[in-house]
N, C-alpha and C. Protein backbone atom coordinates (compact mmCIF):
# COMPACT_ATOMS: atom_id res chain seq x y z
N UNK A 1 110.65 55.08 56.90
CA UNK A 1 110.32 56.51 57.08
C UNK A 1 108.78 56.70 57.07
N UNK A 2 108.13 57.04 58.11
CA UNK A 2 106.95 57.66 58.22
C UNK A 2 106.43 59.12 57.88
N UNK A 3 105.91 59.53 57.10
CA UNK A 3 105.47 60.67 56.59
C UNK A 3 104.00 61.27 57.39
N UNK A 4 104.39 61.97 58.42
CA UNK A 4 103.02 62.50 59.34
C UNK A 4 101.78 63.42 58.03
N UNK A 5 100.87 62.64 57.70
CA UNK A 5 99.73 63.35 57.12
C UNK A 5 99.24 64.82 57.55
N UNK A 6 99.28 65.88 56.85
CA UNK A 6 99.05 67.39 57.14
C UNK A 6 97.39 66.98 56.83
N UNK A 7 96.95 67.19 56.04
CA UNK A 7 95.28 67.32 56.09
C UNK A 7 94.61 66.91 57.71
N UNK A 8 94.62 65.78 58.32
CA UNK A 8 93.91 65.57 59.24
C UNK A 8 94.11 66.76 60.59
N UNK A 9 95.06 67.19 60.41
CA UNK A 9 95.39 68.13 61.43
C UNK A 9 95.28 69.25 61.36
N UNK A 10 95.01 69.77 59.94
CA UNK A 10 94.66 70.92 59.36
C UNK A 10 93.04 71.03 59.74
N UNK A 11 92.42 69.68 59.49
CA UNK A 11 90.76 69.47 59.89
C UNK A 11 90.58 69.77 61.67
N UNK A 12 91.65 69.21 62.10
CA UNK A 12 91.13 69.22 63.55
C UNK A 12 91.32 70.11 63.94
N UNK A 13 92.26 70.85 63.16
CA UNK A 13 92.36 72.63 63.61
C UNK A 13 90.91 73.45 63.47
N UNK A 14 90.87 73.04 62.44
CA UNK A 14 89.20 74.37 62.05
C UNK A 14 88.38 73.62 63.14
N UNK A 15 88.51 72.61 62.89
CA UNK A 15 86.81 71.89 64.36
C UNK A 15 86.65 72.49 65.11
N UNK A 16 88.42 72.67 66.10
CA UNK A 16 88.81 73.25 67.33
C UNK A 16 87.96 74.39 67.57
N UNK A 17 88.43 75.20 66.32
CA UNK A 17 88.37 76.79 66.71
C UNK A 17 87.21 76.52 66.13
N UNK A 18 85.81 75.82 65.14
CA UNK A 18 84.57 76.44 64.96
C UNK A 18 83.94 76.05 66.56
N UNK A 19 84.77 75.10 67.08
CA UNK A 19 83.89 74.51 67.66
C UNK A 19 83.83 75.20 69.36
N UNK A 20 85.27 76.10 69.58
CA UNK A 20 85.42 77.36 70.57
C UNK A 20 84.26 78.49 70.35
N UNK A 21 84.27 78.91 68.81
CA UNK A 21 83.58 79.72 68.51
C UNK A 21 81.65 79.70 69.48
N UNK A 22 81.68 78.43 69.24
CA UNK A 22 79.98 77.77 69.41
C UNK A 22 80.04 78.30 70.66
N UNK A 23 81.05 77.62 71.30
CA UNK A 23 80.68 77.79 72.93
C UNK A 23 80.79 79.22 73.00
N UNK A 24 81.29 80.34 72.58
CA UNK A 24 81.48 81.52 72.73
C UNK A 24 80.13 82.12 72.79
N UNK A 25 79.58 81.42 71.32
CA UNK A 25 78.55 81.90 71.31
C UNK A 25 77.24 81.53 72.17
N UNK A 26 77.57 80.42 72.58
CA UNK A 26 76.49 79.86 73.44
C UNK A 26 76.45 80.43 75.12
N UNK A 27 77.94 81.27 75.00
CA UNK A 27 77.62 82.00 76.64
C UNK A 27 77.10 82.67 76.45
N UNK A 28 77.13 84.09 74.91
CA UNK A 28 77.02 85.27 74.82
C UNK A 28 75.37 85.24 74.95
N UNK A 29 74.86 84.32 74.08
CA UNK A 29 73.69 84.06 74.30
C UNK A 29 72.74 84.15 75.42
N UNK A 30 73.42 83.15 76.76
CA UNK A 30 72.68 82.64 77.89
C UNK A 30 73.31 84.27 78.52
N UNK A 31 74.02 84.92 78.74
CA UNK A 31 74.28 86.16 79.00
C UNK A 31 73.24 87.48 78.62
N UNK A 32 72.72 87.18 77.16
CA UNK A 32 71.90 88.09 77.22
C UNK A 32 70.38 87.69 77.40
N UNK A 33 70.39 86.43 77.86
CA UNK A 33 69.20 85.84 77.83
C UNK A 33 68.96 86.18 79.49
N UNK A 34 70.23 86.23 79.97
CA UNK A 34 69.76 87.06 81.94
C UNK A 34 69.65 88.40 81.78
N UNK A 35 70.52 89.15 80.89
CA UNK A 35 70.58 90.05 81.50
C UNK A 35 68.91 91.03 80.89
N UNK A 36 68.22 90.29 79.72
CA UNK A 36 67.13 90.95 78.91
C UNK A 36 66.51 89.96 79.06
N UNK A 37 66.18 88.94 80.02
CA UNK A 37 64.84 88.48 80.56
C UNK A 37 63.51 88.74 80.27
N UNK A 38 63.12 90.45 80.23
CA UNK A 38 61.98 90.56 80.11
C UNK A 38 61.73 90.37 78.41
N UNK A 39 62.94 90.49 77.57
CA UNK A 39 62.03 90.26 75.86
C UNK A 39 61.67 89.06 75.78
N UNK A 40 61.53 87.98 76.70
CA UNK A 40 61.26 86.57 76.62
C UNK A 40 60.43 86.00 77.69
């Protein structure tokens, strides 16, 4: 009988989603970085 380990998958869950989050944030970013050009 093999017993599937919960922790590692519990970890790769949060990565997932911090790691969706980033990119979210990394469009919102380059988005306002076109659309407010001139504060930079």
């Amino acid at each position: 009988e093999v017993a599937a380990p919960k922790e590692p998958i519990t970890i790769n869950m949060n990565v997932k989603i911090e790691h969706e989050i980033i990119i979210k944030a990394d469009k919102d970013v380059e988005e306002l970085l076109e659309t407010r050009s001139d504060l930079f």
